[in-house]
C-alpha atoms as a PDB file:
ATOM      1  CA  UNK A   1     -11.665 -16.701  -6.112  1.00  0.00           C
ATOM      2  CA  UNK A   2      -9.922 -13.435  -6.850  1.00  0.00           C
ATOM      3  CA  UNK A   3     -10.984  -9.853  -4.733  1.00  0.00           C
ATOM      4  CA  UNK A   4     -10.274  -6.794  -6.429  1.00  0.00           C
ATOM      5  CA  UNK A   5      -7.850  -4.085  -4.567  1.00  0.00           C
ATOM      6  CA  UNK A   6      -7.765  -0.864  -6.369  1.00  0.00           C
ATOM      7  CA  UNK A   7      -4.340   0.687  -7.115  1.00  0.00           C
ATOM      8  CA  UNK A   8      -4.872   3.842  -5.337  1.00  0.00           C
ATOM      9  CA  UNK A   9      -5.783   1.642  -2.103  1.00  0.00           C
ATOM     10  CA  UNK A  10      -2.421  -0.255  -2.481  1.00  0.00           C
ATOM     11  CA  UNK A  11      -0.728   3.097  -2.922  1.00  0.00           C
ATOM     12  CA  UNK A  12      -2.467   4.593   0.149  1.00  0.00           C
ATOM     13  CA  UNK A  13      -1.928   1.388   2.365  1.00  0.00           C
ATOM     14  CA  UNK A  14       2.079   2.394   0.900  1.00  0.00           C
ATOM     15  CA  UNK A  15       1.690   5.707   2.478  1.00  0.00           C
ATOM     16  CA  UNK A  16       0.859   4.230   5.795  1.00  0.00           C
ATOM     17  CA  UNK A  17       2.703   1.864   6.109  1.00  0.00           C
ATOM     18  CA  UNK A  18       5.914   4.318   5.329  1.00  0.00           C
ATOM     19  CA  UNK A  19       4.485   6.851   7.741  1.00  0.00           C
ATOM     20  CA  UNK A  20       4.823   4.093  10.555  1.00  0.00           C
ATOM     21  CA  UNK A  21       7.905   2.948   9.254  1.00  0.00           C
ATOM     22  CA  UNK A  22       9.607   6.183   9.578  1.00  0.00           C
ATOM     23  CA  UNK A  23       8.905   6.313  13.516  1.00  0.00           C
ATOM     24  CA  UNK A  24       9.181   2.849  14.161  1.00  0.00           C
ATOM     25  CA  UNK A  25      11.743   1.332  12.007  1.00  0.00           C
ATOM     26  CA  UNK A  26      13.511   3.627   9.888  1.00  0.00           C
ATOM     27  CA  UNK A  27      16.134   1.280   8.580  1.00  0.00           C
ATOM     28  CA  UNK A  28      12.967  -1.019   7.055  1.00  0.00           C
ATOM     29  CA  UNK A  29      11.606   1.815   5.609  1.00  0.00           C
ATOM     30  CA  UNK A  30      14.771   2.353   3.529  1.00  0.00           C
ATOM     31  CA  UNK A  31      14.488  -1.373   2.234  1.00  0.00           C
ATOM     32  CA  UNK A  32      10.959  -0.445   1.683  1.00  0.00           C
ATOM     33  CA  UNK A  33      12.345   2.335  -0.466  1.00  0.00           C
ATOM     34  CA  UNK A  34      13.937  -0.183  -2.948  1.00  0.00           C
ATOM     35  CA  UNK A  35      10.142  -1.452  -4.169  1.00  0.00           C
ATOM     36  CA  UNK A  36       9.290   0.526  -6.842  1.00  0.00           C
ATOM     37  CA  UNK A  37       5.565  -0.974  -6.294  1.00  0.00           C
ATOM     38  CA  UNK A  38       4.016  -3.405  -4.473  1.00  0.00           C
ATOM     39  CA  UNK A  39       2.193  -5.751  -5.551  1.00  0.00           C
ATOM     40  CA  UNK A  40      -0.635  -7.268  -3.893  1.00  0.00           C
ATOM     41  CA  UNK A  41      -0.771 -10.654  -2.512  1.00  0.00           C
ATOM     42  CA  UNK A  42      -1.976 -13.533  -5.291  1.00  0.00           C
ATOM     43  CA  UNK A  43      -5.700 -13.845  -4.105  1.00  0.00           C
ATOM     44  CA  UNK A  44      -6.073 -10.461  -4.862  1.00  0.00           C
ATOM     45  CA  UNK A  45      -5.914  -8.718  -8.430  1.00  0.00           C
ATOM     46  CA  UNK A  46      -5.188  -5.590  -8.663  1.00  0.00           C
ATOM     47  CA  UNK A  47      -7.608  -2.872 -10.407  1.00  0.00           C
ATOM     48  CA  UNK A  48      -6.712   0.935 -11.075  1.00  0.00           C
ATOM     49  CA  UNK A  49      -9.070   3.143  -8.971  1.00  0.00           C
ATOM     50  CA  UNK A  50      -9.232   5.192  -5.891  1.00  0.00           C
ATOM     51  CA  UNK A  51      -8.937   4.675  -2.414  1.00  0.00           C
ATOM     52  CA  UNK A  52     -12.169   2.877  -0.517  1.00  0.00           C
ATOM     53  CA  UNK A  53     -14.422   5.018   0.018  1.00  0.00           C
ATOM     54  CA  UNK A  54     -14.331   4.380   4.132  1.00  0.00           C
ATOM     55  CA  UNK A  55     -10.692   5.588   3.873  1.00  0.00           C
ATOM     56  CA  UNK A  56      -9.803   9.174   5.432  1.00  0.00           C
ATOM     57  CA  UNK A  57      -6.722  10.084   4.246  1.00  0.00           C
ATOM     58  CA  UNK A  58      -4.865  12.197   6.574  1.00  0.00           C
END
């Protein structure tokens, strides 16, 4: 059985993650850097939309 993650989550959760990175662990968030987009993990399909709505975006 397959979820559905939207795009602009998987984008967002990007953002976050990078955020983090760049106080935490700045040299992972330079390999980070060479992913041009991630992808999400195979019992999960991706769909273009926005963020969740329960999201608040800083």
């Amino acid at each position: 059985m397959l979820r559905g993650e939207t795009r602009g989550q998987l984008d967002y959760e990007r953002q976050r993650l990078e955020q983090k990175l760049a106080v935490r662990d700045p040299a992972r968030l330079l390999e980070l850097g060479k992913i041009k987009q991630l992808e999400p993990y195979p019992l999960f399909a991706g769909v273009r939309s926005p963020i969740e709505p329960w999201e608040k975006p800083t």
